[in-house]
N, C-alpha and C. Protein backbone atom coordinates (compact mmCIF):
# COMPACT_ATOMS: atom_id res chain seq x y z
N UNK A 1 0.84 -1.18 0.00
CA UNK A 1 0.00 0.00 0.00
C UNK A 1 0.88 1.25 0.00
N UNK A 2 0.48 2.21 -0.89
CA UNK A 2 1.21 3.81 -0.65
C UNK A 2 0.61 4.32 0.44
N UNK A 3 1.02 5.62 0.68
CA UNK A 3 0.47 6.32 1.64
C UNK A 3 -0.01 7.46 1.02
N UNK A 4 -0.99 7.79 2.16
CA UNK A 4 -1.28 9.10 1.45
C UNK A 4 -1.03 10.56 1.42
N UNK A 5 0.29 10.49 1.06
CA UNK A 5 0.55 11.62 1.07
C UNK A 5 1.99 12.09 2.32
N UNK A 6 2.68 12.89 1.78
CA UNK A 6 3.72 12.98 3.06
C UNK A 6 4.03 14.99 3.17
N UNK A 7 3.45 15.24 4.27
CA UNK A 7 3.93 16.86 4.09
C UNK A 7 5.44 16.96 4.42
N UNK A 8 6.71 16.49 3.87
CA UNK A 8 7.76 16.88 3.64
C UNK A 8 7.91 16.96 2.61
N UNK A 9 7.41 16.65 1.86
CA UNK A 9 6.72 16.70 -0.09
C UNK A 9 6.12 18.02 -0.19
N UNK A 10 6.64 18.70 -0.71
CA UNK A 10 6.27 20.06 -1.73
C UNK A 10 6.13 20.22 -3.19
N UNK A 11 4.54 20.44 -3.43
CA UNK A 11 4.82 20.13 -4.73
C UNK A 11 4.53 21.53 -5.42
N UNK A 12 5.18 22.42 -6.14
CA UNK A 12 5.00 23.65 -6.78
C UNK A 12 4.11 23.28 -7.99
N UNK A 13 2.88 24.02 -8.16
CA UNK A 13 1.88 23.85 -8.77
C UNK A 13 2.17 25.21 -10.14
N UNK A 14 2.65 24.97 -10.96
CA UNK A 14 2.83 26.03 -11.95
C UNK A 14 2.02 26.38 -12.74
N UNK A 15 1.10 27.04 -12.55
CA UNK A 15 -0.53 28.02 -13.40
C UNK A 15 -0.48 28.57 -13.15
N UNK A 16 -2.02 28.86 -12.89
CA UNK A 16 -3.12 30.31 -12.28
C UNK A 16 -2.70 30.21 -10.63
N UNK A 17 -3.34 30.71 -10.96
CA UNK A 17 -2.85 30.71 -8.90
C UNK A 17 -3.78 30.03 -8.52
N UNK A 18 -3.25 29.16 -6.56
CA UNK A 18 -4.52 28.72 -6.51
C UNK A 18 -4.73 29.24 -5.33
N UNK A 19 -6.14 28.74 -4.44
CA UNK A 19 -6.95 29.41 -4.16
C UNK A 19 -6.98 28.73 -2.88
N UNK A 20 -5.75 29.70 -2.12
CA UNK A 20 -5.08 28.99 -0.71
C UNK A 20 -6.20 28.81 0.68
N UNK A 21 -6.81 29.61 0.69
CA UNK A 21 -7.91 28.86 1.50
C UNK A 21 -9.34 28.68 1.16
N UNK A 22 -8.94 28.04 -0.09
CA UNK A 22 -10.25 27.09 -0.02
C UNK A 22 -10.11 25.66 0.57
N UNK A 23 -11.26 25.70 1.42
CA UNK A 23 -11.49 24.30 2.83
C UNK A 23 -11.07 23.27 2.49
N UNK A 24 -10.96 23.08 0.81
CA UNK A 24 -10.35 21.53 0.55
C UNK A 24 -8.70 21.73 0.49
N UNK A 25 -8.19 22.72 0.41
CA UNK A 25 -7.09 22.98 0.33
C UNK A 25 -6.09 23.53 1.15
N UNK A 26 -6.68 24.67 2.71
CA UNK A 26 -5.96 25.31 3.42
C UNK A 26 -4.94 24.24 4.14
N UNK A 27 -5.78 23.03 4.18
CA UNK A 27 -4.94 21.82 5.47
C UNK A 27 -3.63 21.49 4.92
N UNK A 28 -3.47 21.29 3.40
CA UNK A 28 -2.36 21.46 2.88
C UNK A 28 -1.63 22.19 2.20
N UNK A 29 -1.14 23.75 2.11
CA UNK A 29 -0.97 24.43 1.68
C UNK A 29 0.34 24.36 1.80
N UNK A 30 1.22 24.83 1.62
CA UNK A 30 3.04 25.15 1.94
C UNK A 30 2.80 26.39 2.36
N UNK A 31 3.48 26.67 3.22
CA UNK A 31 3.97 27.93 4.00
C UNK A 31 5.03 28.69 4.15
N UNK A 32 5.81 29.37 3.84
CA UNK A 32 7.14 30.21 3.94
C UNK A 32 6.58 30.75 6.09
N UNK A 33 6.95 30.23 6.78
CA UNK A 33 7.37 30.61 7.42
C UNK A 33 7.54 31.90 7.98
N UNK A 34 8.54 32.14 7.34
CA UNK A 34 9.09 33.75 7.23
C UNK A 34 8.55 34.47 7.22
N UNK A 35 7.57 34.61 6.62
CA UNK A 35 6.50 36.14 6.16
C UNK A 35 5.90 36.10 6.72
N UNK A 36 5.52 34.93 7.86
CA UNK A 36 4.18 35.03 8.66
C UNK A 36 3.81 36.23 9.74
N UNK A 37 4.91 36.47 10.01
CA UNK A 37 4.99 37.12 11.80
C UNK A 37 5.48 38.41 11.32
N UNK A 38 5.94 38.60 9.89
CA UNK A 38 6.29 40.00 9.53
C UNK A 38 5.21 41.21 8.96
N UNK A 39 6.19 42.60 8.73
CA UNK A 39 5.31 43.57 8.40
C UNK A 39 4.87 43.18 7.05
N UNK A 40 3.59 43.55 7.10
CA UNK A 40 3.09 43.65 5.22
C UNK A 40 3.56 44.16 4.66
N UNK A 41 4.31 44.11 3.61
CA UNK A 41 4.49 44.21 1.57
C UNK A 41 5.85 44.65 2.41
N UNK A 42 6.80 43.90 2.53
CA UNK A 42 7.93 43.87 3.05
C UNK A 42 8.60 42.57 2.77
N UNK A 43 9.65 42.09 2.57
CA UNK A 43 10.22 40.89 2.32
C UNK A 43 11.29 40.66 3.31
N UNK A 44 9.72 39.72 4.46
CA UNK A 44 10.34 39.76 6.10
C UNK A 44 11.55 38.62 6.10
N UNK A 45 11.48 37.48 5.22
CA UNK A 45 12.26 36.44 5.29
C UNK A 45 13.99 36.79 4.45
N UNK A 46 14.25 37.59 3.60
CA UNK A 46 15.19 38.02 3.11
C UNK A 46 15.05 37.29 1.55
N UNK A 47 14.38 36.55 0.90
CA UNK A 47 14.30 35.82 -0.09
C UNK A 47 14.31 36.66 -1.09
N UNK A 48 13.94 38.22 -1.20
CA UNK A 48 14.17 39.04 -2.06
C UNK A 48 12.62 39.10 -2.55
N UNK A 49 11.24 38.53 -1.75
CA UNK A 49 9.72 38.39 -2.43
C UNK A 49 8.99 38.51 -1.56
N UNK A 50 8.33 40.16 -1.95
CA UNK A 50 7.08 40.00 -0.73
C UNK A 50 6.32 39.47 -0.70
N UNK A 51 5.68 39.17 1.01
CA UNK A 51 4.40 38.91 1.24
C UNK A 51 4.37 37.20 0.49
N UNK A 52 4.98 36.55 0.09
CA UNK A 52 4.98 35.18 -0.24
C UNK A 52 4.98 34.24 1.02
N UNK A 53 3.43 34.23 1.33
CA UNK A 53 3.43 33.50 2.68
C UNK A 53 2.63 31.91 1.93
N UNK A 54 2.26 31.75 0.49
CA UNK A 54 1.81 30.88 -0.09
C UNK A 54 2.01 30.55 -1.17
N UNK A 55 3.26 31.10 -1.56
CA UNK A 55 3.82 30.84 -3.09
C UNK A 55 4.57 32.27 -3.69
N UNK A 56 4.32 31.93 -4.78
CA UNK A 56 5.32 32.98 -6.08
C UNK A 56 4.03 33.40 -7.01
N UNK A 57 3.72 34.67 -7.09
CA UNK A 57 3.31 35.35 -8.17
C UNK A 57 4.57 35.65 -10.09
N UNK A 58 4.86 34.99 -10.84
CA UNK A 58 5.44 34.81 -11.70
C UNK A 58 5.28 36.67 -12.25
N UNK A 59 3.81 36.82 -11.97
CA UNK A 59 3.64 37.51 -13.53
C UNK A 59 3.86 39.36 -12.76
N UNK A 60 3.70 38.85 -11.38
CA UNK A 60 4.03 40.50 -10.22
C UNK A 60 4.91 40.64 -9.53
N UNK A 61 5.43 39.67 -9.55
CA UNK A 61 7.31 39.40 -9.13
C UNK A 61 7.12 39.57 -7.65
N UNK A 62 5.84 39.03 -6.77
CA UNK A 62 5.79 39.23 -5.67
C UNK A 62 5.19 37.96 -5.18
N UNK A 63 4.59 37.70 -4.00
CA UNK A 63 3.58 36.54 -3.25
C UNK A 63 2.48 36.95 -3.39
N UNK A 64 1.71 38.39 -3.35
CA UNK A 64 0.11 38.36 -3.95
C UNK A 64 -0.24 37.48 -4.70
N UNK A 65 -1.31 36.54 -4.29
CA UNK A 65 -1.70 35.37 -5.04
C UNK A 65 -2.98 35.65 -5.65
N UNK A 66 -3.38 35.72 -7.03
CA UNK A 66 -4.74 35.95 -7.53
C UNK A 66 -5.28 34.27 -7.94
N UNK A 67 -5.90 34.27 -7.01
CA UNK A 67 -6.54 32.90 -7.50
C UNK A 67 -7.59 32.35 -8.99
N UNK A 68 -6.90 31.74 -9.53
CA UNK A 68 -7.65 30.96 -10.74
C UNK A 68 -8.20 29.41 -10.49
N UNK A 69 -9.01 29.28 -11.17
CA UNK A 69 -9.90 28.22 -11.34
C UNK A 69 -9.14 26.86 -11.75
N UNK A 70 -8.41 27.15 -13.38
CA UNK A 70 -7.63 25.71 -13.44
C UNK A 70 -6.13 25.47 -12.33
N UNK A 71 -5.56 26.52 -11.82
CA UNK A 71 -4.75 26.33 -10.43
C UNK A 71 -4.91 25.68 -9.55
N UNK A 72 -6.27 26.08 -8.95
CA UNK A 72 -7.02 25.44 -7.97
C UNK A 72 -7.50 24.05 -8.37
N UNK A 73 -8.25 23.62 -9.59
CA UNK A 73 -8.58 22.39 -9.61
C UNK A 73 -7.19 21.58 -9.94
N UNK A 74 -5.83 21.97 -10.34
CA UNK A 74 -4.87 21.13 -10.15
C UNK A 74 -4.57 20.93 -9.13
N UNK A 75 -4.65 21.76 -7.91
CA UNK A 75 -4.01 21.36 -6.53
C UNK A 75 -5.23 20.77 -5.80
N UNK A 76 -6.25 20.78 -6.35
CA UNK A 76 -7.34 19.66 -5.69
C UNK A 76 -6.97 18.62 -6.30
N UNK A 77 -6.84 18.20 -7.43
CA UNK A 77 -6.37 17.10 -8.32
C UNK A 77 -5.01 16.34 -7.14
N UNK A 78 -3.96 17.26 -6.68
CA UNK A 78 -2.65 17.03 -6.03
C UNK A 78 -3.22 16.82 -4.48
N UNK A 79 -3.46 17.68 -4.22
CA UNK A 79 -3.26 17.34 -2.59
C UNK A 79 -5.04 17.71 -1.90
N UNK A 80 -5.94 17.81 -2.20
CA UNK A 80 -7.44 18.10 -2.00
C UNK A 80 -7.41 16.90 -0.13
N UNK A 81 -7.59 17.77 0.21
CA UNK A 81 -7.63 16.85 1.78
C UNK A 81 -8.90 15.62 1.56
N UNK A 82 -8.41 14.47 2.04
CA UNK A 82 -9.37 13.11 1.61
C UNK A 82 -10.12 12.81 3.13
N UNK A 83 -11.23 12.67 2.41
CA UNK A 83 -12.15 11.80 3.79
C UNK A 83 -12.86 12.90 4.78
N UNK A 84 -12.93 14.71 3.63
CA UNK A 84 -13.51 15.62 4.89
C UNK A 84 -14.62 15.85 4.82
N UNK A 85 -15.29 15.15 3.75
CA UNK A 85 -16.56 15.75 3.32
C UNK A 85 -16.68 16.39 2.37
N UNK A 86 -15.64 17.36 1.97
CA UNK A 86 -15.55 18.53 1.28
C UNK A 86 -14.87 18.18 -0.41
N UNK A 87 -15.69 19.16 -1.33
CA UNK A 87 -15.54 18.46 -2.67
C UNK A 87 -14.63 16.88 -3.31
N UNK A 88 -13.36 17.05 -3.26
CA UNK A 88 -12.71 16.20 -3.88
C UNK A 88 -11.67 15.17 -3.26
N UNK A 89 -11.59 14.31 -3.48
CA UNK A 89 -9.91 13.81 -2.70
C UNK A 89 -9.02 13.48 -3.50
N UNK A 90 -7.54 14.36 -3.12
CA UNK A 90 -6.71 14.74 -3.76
C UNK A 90 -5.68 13.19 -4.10
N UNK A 91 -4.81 13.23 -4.64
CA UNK A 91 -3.98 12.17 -4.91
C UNK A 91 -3.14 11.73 -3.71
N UNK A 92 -2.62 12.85 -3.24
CA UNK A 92 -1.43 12.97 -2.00
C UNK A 92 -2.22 14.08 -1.28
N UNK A 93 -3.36 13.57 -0.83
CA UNK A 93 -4.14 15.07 -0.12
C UNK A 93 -4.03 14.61 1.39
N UNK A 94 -3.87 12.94 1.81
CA UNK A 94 -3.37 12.83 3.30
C UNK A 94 -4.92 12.68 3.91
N UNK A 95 -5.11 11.79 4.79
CA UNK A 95 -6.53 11.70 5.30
C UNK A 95 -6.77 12.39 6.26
N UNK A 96 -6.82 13.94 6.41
CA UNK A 96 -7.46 14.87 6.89
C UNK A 96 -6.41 14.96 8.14
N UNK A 97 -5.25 14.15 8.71
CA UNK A 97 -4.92 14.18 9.89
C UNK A 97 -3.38 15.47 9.98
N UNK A 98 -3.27 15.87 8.44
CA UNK A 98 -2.39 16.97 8.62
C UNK A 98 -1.19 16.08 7.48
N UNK A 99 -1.70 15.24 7.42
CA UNK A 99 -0.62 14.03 6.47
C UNK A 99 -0.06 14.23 4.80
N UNK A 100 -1.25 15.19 4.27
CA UNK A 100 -1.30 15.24 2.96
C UNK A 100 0.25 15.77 2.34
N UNK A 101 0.64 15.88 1.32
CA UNK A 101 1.60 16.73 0.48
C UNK A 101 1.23 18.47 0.96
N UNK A 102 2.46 18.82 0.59
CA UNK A 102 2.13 20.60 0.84
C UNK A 102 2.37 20.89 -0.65
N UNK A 103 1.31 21.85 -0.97
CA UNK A 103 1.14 22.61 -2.36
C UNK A 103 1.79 24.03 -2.32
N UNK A 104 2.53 24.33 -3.07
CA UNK A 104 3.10 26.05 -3.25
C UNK A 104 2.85 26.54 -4.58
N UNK A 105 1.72 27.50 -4.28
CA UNK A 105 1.60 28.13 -5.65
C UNK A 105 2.21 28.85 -6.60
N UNK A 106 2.64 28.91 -7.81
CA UNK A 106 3.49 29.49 -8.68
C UNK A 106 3.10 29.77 -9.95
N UNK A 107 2.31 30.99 -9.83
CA UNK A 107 1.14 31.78 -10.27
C UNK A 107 2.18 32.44 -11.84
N UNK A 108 2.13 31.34 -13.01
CA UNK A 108 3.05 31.62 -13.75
C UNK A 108 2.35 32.38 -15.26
N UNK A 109 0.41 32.26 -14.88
CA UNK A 109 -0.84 32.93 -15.47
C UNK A 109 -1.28 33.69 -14.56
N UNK A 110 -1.90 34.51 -15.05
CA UNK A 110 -3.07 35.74 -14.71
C UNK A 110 -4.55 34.19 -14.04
N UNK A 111 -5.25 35.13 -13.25
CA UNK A 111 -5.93 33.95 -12.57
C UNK A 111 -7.45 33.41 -13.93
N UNK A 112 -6.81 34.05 -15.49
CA UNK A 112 -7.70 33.95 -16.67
C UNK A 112 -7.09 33.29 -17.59
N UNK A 113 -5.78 33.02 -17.50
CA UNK A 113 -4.78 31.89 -17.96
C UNK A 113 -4.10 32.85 -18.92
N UNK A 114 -4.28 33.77 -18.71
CA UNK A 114 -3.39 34.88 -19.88
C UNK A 114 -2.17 35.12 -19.22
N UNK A 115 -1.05 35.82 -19.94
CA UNK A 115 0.13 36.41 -19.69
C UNK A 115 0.92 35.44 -19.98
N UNK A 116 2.32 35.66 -20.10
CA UNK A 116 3.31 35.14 -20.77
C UNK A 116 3.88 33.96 -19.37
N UNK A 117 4.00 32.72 -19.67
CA UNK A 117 4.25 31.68 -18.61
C UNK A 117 6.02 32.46 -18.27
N UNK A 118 6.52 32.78 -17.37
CA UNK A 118 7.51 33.09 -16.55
C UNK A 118 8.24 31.83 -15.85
N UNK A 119 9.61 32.26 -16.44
CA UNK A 119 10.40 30.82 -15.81
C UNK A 119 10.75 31.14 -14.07
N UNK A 120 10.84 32.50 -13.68
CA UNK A 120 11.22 33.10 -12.18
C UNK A 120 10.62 31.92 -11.28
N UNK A 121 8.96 31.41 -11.71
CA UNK A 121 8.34 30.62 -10.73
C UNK A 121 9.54 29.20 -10.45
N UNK A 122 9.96 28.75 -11.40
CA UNK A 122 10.16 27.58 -11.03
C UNK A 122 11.90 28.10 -10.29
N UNK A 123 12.55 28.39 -10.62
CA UNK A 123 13.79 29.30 -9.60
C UNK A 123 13.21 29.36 -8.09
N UNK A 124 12.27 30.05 -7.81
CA UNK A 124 11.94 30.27 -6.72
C UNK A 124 11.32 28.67 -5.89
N UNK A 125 10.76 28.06 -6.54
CA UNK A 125 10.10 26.41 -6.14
C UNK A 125 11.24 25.99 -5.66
N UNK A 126 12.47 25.92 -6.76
CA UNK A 126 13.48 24.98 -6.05
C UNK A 126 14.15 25.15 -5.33
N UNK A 127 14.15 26.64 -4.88
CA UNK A 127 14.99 27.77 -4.05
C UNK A 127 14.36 27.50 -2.71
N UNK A 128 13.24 27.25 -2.75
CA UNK A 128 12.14 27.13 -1.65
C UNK A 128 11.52 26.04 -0.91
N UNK A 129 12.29 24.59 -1.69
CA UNK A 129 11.94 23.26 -1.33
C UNK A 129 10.88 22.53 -1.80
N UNK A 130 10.93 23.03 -2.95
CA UNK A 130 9.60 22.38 -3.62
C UNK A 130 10.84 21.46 -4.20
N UNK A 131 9.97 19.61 -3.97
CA UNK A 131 10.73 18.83 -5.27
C UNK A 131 9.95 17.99 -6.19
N UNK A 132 9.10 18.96 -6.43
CA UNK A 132 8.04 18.00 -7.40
C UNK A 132 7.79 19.41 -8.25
N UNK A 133 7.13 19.51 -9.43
CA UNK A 133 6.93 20.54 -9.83
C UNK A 133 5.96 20.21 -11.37
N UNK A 134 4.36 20.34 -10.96
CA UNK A 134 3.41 19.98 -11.66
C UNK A 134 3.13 21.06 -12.77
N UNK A 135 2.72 20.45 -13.76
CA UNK A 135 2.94 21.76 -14.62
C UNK A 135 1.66 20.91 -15.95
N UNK A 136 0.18 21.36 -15.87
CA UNK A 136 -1.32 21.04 -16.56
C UNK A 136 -1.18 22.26 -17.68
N UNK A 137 0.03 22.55 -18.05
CA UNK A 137 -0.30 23.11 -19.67
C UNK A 137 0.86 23.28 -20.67
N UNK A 138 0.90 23.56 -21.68
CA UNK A 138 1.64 23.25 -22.32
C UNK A 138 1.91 23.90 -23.85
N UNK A 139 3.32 23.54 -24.10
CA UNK A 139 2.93 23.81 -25.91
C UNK A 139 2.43 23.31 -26.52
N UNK A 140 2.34 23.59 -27.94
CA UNK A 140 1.74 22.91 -29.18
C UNK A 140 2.99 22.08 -29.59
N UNK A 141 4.34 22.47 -29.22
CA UNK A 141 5.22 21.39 -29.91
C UNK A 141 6.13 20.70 -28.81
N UNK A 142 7.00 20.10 -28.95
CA UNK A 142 7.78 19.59 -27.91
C UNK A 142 8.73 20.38 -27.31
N UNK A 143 9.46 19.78 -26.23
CA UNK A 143 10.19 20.32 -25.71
C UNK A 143 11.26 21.66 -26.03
N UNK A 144 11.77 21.10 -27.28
CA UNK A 144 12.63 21.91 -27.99
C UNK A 144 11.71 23.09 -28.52
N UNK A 145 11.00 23.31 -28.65
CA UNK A 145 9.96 24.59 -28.93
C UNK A 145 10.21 25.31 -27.82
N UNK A 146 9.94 24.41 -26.61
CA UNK A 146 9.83 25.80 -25.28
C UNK A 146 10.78 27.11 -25.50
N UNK A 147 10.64 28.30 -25.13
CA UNK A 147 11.63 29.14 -25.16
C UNK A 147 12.56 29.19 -24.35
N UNK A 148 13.71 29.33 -24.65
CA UNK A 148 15.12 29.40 -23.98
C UNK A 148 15.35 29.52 -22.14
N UNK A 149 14.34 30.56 -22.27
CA UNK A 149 14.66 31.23 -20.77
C UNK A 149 13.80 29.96 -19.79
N UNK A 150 12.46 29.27 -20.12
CA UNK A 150 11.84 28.75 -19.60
C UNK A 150 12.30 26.90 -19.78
N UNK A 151 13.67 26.97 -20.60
CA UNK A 151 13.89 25.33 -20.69
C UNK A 151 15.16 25.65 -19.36
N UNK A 152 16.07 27.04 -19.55
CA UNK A 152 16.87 27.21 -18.29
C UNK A 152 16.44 26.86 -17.11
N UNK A 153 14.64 27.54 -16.61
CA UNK A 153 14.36 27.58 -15.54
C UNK A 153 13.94 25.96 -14.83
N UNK A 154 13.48 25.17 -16.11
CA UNK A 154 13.17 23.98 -16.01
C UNK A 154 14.23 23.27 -15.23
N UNK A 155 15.68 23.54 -16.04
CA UNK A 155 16.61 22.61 -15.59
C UNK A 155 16.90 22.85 -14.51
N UNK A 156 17.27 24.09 -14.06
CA UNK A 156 17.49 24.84 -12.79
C UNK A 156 16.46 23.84 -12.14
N UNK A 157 15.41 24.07 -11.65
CA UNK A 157 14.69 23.19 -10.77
C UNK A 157 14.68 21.70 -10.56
N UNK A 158 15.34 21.22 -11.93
CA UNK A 158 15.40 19.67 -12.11
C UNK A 158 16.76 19.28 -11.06
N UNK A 159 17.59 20.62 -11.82
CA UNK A 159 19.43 20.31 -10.89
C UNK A 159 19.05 20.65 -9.58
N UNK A 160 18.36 21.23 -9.03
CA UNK A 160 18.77 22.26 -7.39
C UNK A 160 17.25 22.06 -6.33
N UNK A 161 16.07 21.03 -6.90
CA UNK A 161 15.01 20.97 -6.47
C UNK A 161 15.30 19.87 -5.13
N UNK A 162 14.89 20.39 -4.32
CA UNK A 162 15.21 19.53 -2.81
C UNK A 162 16.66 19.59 -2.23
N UNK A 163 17.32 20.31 -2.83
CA UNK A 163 18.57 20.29 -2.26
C UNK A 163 18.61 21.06 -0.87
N UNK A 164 17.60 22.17 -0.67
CA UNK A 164 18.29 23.15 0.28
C UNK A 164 17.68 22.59 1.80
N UNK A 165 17.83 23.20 2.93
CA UNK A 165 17.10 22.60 4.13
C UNK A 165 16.01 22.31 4.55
């Protein structure tokens, strides 16, 4: 049998943003720590990103998270807390006891799926302990199509994802 789910597992969710406290989702969210206990729109932890108390805004170069719809139904898809009653149960969502995966949003669309996908998000995921890094969209061609800056950021996260403390 697997388990369900392990919160030392971070998985950076790369879309729309998602939609950090919604009830199927607050129990597993990822947290920076850092920003919690600090002043607002200040970058209390030193990471160089405000107010990122739930992820990376790609497209505002900050933690303001605008929540989107396909964001959110990927991290219900990922980690949706199982067995609460509440809409969905997630893959690695953990049976309600605090067990699930932690999700970090990396808001790399507008919460309407517009704007140019930004490689900064995934830099910051692996910078941040994310070592999984889900990613529900895509080009029309393969890999070698992606643009330059966003196959860098890829690798970057592939080489340096889980490395830090």
């Amino acid at each position: 049998m697997y388990g369900a789910g392990d919160p030392s597992v971070v998985v950076a969710v790369m879309d729309m943003g998602i939609q950090y406290d919604h009830p199927d989702l607050v129990a597993n969210m990822w947290v920076n720590e850092g920003e919690l206990n600090g002043e607002p729109n200040k970058d209390n932890d030193g990471n160089g990103i405000k107010n990122d108390i739930y992820g990376y805004n790609g497209l505002t170069r900050d933690g303001n998270i605008e929540p989107g719809s396909h964001g959110t139904h990927v991290a219900g898809t990922v980690a949706a807390t199982n067995n609460n009653g509440i809409g969905v149960s997630g893959v690695a969502g953990g049976t309600g006891n605090g067990d699930g995966v932690r999700i970090m949003t990396c808001a790399i669309y507008d919460y309407m799926g517009y704007g140019t996908a930004t490689p900064t998000g995934y830099v910051y995921a692996a910078d941040n302990g994310a070592v999984i890094s889900q990613n529900s969209w895509g080009y029309s061609q393969m890999y070698s199509a992606i643009p330059e800056d966003m196959a860098v950021a890829m690798d970057y996260f592939i080489d340096n994802a889980g490395i830090g403390p």
